[in-house]
Protein backbone atom coordinates (compact mmCIF):
# COMPACT_ATOMS: atom_id res chain seq x y z
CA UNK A 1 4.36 1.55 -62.24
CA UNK A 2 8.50 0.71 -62.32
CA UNK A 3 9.14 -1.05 -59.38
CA UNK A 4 12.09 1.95 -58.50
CA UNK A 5 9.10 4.56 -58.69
CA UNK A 6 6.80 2.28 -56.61
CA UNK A 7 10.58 1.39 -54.26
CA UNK A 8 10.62 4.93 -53.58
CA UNK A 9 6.66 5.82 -53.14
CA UNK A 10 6.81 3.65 -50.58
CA UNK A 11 9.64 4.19 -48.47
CA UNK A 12 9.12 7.88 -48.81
CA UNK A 13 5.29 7.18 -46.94
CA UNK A 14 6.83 4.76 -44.99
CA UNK A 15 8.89 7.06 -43.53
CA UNK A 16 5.87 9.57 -42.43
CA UNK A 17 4.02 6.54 -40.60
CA UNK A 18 3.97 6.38 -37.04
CA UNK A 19 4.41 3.08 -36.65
CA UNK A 20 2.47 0.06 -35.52
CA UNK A 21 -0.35 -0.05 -33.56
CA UNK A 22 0.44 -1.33 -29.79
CA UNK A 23 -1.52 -3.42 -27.38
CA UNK A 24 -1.11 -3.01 -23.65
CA UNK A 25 -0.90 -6.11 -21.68
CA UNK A 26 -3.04 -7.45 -18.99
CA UNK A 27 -3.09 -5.82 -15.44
CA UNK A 28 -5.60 -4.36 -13.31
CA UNK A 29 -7.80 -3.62 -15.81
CA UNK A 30 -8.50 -5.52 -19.64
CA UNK A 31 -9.35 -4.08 -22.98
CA UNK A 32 -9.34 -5.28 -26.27
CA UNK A 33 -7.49 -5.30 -29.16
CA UNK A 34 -9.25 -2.38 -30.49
CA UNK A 35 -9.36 -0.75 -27.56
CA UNK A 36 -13.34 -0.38 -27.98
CA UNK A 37 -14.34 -2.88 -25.29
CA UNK A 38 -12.99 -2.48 -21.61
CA UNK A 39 -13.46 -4.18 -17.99
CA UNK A 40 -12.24 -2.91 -14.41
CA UNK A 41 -12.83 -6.34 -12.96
CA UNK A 42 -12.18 -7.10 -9.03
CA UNK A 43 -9.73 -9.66 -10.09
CA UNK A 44 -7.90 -11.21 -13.37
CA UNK A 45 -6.54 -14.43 -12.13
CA UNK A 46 -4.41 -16.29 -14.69
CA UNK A 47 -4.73 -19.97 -14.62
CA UNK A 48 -1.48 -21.86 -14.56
CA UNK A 49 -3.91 -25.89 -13.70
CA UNK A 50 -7.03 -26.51 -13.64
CA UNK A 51 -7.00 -27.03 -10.02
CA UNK A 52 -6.49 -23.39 -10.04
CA UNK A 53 -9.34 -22.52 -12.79
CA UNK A 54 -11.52 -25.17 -9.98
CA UNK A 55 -10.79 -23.16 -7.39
CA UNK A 56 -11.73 -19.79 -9.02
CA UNK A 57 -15.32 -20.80 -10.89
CA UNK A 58 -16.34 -21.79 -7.20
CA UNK A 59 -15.28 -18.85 -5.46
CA UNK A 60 -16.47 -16.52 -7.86
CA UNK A 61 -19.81 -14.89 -8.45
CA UNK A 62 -19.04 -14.04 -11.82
CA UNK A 63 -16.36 -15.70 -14.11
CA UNK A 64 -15.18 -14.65 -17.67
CA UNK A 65 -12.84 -16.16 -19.90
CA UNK A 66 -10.33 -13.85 -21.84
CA UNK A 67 -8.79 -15.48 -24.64
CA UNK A 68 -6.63 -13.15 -27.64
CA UNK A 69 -8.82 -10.49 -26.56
CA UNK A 70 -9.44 -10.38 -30.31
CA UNK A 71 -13.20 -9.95 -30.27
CA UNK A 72 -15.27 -6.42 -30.64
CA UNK A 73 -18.32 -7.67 -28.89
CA UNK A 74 -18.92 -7.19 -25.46
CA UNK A 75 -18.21 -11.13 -24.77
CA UNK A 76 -15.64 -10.66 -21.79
CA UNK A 77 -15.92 -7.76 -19.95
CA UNK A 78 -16.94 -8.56 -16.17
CA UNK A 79 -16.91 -6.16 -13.34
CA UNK A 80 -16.11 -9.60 -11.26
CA UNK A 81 -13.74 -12.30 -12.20
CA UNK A 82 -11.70 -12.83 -15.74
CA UNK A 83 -10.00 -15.30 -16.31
CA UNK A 84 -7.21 -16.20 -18.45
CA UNK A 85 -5.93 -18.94 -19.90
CA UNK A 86 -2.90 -17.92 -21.61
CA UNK A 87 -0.43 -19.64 -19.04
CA UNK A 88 -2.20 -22.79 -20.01
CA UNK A 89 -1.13 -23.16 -23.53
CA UNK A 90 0.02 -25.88 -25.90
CA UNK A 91 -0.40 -29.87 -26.87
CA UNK A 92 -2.19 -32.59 -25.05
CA UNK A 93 -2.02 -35.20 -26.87
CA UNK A 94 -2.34 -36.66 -30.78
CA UNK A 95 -3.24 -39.45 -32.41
CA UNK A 96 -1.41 -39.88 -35.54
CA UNK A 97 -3.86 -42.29 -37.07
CA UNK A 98 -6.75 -40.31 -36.70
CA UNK A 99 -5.04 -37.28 -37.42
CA UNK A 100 -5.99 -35.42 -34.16
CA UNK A 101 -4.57 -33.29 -31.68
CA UNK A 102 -5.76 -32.04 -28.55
CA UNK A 103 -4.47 -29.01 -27.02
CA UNK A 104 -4.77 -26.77 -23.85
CA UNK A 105 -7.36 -23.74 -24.77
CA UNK A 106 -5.29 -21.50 -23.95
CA UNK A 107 -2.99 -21.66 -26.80
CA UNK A 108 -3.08 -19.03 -29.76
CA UNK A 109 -4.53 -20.29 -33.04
CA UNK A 110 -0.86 -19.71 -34.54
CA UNK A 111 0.60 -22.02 -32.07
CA UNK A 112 -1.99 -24.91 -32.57
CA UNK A 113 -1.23 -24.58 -36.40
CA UNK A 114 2.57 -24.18 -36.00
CA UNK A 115 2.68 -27.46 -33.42
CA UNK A 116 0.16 -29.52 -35.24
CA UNK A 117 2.34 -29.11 -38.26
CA UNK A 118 5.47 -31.18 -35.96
CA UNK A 119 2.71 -34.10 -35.75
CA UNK A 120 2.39 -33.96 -39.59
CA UNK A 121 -1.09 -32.63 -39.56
CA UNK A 122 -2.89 -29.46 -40.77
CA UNK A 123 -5.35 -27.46 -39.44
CA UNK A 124 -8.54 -28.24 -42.00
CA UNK A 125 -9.08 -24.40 -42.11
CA UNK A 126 -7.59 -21.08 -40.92
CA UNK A 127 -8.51 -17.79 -40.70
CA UNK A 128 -6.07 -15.07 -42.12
CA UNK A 129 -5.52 -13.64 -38.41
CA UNK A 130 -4.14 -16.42 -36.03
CA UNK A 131 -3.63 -14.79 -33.17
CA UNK A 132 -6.66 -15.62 -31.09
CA UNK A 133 -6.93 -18.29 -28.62
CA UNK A 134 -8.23 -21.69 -29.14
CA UNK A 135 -11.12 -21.06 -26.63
CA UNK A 136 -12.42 -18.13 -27.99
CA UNK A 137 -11.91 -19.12 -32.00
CA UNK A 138 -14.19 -22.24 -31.12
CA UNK A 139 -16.56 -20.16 -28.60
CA UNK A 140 -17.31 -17.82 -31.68
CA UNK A 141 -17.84 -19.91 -34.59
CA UNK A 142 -14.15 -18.35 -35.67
CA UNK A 143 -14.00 -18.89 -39.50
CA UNK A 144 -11.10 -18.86 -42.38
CA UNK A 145 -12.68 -19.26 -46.39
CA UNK A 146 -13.67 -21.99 -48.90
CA UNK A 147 -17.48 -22.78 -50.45
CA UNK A 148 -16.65 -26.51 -49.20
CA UNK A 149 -15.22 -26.02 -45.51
CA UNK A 150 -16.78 -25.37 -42.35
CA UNK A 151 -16.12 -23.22 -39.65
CA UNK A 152 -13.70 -24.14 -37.31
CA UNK A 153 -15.77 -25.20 -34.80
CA UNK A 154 -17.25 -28.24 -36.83
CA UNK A 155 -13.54 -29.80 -36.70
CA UNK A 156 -13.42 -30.48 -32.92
CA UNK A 157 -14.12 -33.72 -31.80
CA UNK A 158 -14.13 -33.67 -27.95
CA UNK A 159 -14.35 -30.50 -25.28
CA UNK A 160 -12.86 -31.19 -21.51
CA UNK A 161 -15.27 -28.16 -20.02
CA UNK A 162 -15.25 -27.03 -16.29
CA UNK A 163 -18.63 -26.54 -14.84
CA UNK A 164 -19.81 -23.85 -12.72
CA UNK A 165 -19.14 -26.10 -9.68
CA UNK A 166 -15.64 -26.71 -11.02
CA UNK A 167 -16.32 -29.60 -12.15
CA UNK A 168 -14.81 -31.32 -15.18
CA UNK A 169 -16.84 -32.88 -17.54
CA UNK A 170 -15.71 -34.90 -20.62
CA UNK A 171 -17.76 -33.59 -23.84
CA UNK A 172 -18.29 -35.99 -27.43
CA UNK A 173 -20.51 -37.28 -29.87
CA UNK A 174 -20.46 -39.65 -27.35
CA UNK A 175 -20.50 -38.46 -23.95
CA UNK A 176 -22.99 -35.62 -23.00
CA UNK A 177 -23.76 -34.93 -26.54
CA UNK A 178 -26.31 -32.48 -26.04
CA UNK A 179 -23.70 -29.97 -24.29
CA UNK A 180 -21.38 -31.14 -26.57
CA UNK A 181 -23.59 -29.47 -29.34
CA UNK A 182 -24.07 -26.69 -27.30
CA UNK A 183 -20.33 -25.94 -26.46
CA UNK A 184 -19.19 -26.05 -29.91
CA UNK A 185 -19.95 -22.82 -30.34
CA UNK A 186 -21.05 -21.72 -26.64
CA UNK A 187 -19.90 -18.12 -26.02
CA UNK A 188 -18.31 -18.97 -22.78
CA UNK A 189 -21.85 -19.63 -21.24
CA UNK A 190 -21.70 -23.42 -20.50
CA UNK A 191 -18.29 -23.50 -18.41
CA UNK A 192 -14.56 -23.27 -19.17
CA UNK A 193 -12.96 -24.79 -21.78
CA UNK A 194 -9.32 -25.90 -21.02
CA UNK A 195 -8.98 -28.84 -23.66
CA UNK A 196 -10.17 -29.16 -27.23
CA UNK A 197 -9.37 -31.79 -29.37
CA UNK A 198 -9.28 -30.89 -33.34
CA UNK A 199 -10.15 -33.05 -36.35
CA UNK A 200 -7.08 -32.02 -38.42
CA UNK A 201 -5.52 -33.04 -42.34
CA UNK A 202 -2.70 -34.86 -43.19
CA UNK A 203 0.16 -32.33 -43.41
CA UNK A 204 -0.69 -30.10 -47.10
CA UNK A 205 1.02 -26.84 -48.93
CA UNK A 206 -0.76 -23.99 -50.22
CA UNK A 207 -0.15 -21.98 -53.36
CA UNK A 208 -1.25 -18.55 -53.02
CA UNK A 209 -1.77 -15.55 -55.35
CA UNK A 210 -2.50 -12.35 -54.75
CA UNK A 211 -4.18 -10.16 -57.90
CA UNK A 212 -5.35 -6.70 -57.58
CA UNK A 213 -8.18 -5.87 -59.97
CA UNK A 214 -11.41 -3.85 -60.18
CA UNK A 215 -14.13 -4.38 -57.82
CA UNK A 216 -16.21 -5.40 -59.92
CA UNK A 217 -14.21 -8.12 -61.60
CA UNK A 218 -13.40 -9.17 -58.38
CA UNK A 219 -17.33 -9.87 -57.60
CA UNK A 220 -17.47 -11.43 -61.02
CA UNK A 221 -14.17 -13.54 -60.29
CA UNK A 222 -15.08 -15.14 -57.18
CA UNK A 223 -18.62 -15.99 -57.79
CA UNK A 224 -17.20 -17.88 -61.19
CA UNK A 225 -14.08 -19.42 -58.67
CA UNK A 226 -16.35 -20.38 -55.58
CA UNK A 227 -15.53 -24.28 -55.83
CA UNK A 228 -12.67 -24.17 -58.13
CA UNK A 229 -10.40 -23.36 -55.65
CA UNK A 230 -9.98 -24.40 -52.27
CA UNK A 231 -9.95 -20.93 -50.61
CA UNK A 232 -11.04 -17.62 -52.66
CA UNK A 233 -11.84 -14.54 -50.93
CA UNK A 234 -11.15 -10.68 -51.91
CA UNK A 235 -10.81 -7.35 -49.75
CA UNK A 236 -13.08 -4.47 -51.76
CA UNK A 237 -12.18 -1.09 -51.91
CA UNK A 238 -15.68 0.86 -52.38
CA UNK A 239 -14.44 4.56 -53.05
CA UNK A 240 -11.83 3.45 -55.08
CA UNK A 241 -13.32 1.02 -57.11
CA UNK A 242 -10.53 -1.74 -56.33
CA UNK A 243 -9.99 -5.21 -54.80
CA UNK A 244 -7.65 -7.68 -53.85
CA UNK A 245 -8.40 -11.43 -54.68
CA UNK A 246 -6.91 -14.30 -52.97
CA UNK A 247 -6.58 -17.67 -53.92
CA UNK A 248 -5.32 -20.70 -52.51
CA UNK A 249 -4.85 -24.31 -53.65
CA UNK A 250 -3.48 -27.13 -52.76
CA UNK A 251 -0.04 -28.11 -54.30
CA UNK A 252 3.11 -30.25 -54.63
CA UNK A 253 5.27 -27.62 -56.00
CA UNK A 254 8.47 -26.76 -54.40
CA UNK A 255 8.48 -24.50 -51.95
CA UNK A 256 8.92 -20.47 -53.01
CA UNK A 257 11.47 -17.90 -50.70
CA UNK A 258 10.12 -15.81 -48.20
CA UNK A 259 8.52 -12.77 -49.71
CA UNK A 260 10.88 -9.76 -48.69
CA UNK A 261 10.35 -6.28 -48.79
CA UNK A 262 12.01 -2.76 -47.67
CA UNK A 263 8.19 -1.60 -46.55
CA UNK A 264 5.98 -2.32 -43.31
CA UNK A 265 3.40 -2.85 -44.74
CA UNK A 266 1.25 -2.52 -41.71
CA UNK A 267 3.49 0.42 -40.79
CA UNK A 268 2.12 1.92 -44.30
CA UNK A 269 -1.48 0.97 -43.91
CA UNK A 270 -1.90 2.99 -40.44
CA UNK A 271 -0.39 6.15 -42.07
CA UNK A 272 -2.71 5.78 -45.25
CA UNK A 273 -5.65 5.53 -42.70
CA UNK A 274 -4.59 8.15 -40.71
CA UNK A 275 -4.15 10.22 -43.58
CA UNK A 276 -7.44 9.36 -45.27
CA UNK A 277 -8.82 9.74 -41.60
CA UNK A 278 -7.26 13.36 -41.12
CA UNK A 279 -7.85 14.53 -45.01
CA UNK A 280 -11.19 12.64 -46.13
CA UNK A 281 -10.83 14.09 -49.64
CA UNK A 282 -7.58 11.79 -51.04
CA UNK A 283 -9.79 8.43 -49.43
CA UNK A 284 -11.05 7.36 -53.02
CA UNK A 285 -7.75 8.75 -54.63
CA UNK A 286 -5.20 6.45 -52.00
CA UNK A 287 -8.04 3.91 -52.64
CA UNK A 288 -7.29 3.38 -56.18
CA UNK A 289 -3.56 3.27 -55.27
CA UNK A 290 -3.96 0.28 -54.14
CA UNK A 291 -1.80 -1.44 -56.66
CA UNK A 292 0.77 0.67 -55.85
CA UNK A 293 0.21 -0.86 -51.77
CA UNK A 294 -0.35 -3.69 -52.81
CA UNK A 295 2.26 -5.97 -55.43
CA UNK A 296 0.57 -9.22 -57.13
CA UNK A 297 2.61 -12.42 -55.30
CA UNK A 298 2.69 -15.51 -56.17
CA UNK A 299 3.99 -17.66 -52.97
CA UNK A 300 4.41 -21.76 -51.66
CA UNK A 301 4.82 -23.30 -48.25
CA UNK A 302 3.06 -25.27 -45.44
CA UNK A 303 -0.64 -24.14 -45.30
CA UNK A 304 0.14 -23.48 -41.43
CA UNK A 305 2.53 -20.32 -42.96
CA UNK A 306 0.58 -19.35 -45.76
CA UNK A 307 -3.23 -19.08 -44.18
CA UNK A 308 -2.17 -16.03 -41.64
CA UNK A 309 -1.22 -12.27 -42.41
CA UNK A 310 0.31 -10.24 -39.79
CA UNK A 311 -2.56 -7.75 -38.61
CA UNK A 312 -1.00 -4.71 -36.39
CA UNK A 313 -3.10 -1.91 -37.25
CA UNK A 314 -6.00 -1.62 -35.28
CA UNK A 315 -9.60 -1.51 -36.12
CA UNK A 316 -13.33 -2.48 -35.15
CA UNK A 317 -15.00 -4.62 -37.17
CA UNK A 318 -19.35 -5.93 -38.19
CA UNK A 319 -18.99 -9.55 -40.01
CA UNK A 320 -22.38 -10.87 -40.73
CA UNK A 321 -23.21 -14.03 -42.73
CA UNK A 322 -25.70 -13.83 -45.45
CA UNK A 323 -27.22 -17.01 -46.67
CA UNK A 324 -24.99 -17.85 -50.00
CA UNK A 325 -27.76 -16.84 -52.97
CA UNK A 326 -28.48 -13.72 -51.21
CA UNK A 327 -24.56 -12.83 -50.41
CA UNK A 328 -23.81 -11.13 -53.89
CA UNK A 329 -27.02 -8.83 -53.66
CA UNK A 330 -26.66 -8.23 -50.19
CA UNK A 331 -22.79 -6.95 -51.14
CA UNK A 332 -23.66 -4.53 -53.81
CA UNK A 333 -26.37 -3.06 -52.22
CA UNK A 334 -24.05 -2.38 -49.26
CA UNK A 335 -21.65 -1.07 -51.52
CA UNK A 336 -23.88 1.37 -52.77
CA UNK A 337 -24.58 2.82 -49.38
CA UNK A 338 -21.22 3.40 -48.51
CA UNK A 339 -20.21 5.20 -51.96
CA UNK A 340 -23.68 7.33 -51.39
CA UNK A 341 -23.39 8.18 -47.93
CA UNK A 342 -20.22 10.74 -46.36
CA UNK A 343 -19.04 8.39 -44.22
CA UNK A 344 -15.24 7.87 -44.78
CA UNK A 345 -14.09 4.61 -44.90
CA UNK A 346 -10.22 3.57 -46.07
CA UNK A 347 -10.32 0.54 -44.38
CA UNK A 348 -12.02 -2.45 -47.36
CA UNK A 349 -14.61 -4.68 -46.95
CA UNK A 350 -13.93 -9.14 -46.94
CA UNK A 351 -15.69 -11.24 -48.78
CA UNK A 352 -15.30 -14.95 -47.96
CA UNK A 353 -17.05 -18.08 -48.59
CA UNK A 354 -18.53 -21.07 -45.77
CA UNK A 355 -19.87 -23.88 -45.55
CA UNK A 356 -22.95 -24.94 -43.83
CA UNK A 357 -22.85 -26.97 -40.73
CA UNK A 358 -24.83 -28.22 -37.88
CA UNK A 359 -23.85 -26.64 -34.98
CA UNK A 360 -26.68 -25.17 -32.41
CA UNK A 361 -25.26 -21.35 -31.98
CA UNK A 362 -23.29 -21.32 -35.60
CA UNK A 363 -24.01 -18.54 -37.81
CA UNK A 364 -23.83 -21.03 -40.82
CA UNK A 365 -26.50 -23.18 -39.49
CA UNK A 366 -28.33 -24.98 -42.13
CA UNK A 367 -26.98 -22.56 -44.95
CA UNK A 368 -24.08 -21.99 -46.85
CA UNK A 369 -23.04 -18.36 -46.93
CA UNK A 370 -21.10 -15.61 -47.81
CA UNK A 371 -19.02 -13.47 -45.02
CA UNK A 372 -19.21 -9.90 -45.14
CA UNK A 373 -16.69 -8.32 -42.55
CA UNK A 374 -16.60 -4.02 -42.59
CA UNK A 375 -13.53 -2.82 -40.83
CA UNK A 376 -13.31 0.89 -39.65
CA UNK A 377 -9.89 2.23 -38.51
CA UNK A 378 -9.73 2.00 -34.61
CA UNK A 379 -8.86 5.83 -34.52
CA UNK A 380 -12.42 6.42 -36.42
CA UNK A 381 -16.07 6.25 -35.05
CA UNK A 382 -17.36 3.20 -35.93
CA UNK A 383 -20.41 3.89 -35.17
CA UNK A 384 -21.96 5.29 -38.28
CA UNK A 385 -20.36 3.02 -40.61
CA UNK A 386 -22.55 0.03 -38.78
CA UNK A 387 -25.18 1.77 -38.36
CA UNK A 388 -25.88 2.03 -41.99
CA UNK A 389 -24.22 -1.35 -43.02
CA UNK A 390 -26.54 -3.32 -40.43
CA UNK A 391 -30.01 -3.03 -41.56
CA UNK A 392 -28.88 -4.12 -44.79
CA UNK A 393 -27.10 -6.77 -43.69
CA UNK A 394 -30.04 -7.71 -41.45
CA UNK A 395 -32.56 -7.63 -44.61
CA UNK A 396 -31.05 -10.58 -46.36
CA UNK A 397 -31.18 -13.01 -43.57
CA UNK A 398 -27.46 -11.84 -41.91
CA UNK A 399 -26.67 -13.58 -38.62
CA UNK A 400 -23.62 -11.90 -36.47
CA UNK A 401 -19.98 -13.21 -35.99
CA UNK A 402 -20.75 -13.53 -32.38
CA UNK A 403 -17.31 -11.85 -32.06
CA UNK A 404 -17.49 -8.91 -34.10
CA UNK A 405 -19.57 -5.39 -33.05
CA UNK A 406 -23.25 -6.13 -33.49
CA UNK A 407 -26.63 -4.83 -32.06
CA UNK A 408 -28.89 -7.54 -32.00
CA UNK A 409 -30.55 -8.63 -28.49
CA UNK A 410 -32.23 -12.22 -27.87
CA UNK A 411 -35.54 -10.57 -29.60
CA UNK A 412 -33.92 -10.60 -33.01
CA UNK A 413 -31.16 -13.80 -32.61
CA UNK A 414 -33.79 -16.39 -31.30
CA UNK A 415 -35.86 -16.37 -34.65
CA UNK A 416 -32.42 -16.89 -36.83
CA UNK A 417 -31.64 -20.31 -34.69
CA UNK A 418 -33.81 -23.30 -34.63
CA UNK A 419 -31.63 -24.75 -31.68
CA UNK A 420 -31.85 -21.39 -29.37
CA UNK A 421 -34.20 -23.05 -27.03
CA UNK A 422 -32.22 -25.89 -26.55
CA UNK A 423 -29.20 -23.75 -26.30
CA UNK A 424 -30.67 -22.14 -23.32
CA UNK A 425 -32.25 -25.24 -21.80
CA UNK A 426 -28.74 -26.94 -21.76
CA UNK A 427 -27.14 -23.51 -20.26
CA UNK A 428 -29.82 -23.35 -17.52
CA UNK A 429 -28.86 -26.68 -16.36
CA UNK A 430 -25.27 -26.41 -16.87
CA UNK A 431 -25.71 -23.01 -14.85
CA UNK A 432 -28.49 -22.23 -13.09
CA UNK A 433 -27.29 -18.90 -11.39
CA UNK A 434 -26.07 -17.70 -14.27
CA UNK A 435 -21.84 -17.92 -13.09
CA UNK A 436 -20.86 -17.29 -16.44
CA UNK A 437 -23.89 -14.07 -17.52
CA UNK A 438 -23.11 -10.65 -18.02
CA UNK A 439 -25.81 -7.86 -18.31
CA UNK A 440 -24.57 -8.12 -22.06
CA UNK A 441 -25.01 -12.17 -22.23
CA UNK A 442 -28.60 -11.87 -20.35
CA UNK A 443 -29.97 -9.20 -22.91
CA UNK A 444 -28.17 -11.32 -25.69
CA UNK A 445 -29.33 -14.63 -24.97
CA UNK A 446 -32.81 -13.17 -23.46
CA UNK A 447 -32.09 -14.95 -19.82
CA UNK A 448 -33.80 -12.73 -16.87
């Protein structure tokens, strides 16, 4: 299409949207991002020491941490305490010849990256979104792409956690290893996090491009690309038959200008949902427009300004990792669920790539996988969509994003994790009374 025809497409939608999505802030009561999880706790305190975060775990009977309320699963809500840590934000302390950093957990993902990049280091790996907190990326086994990098979690070195007596305890390979392994990924149930210290890079530049193609080529592409590249991933469009690859590399080349454009994108995506939403009929039809949404880019710059994509349109989201040589049968099965069932979806599917690590509660455990995230606009039930997309996800081995909407209770999540048991036996010690439990947390880690 002539770039004055597309110009003008564009604006012309652009100027029906109704703008971006908005997020309340904090007050007497908490929801998230979506808007699908909620609290009315007795109390959100936020935490400007950790004098004050000692004070609070040992006057309160139950304590939750909320991070970038950026999660979909019932992780935070507490009809108690919550506690944030957003006042309590920024760097510790480096050391340049390791190439670590250690900041307060508190800070937002894009802040870590931003201010790591001042030391001269890079975050190993990043997901696309950056806006959630330290604490809660780590807590979740938080993940960005590449068939030879880990989750985020395997890059920290050393947690400072605050026990259930408000106590601080120093965490390592070396000191207290077993709750070390635990709290790597430890869904807020071993204590409060305030300090992590990261494993980072020397200081690199990405090269990105974006290509819009079939679906199917873009299946074929990235299974061909896995290790070729250091990141490769691709958002699929089932109705519409169409997908978005993205690759990045690592480069020398000069840096490229800004991209600039007339449109909001995100401004543009909510009114396509909406309208795909409101007239179900044009989904597949604005689907295959998505070249028209969507130009192929070619862009260079710090890897802590090319990994993230602003993300203000709401919606709920199911990730699932599916051990690596099932991934690409698990994906077009799922595929051909959605196209033969009448649930409307606009919204595409992810398809990334992660290593396998060694960390007790991580979702790559033992396996390298592929990550299957389905996204349903936050004005949509999502109900439906995850209700079909789960059992299939769940027949080729799928563990949960402990952060995204899942269904799964201690009965099904215990067999997936050769470390649950000692998972639980280093909670139980850590906190016997169960400070940090929700009814969620006790019917999803099976504690009574």
């Amino acid at each position: 299409m002539p770039a004055l025809t597309r110009r003008h497409l564009l604006q012309g939608l652009t100027a029906l949207s109704a703008g971006a999505y908005s997020l309340p802030s904090l007050s007497n009561t908490w929801r998230n991002w979506s808007g699908n999880q909620h609290a009315n706790p007795q109390q959100i305190i936020y935490a400007q020491s950790e004098e004050q975060i000692s004070d609070a775990l040992r006057q309160a009977k139950n304590l939750r941490v909320v991070g970038g309320s950026h999660s979909f699963s019932a992780l935070v809500p507490s009809s108690d305490t919550l506690l944030s840590l957003e006042p309590m934000n920024g760097l510790v302390a480096h050391d340049t010849a390791q190439h670590q950093a250690t900041f307060w957990a508190g800070s937002r993902l894009a802040q870590v990256s931003s201010e790591s990049a001042k030391l001269g280091q890079s975050l190993i790996n990043e997901p696309d979104i950056n806006v959630q907190s330290l604490g809660g990326t780590i807590s979740t086994a938080t993940h960005g792409t590449g068939g030879q990098l880990k989750c985020l979690s395997a890059n920290v070195e050393k947690i400072r956690l605050f026990t259930a007596e408000g106590l601080p305890l120093e965490c390592s390979t070396s000191a207290h290893p077993e709750i070390f392994r635990a709290a790597q990924v430890g869904l807020g149930c071993l204590g409060v996090m305030t300090q992590i210290t990261l494993q980072n890079e020397p200081l690199y530049k990405l090269k990105e491009t974006v290509q819009v193609c079939s679906l199917e080529e873009a299946v074929s592409t990235v299974a061909a690309e896995r290790l070729q590249h250091r990141h490769v991933e691709f958002w699929g469009f089932v109705d519409g038959g169409k997908a978005i690859i993205k690759r990045q590399m690592l480069t020398d080349e000069p840096d490229t200008p800004p991209l600039t454009s007339s449109i909001d994108e995100n401004a543009l995506l909510e009114f396509v949902a909406d309208t795909a939403q409101k007239l179900p009929w044009l989904n597949s039809t604005l689907q295959k427009l998505v070249g028209v949404f969507v130009e192929e880019s070619t862009r260079v710059g710090p890897s802590w300004q090319i990994f993230p994509s602003p993300r203000t349109v709401a919606f709920n989201e199911m990730e699932y990792q599916i051990p690596l040589e099932q991934g690409f049968a698990c994906f077009n099965e799922l595929t051909e669920a959605m196209r033969n069932s009448d649930i409307q979806v606009f919204f595409p599917l992810e398809f990334r790539f992660v290593q396998a690590d060694e960390l007790w509660l991580s979702p790559f455990f033992g396996q390298d996988c592929v990550s299957i995230s389905i996204h349903q606009y936050a004005q949509q039930d999502y109900q439906a969509l995850f209700a079909l997309a789960e059992p299939i996800l769940r027949k080729y081995g799928g563990r949960p994003h402990w952060g995204k909407w899942h269904s799964l209770t201690s009965k099904e999540l215990a067999p997936l994790y050769p470390h649950w048991k000692d998972f639980l036996t280093v909670r139980e010690a850590l906190d016997p009374q169960g400070k940090f439990l929700t009814p969620y947390l006790r019917n999803l880690l099976g504690v009574v």
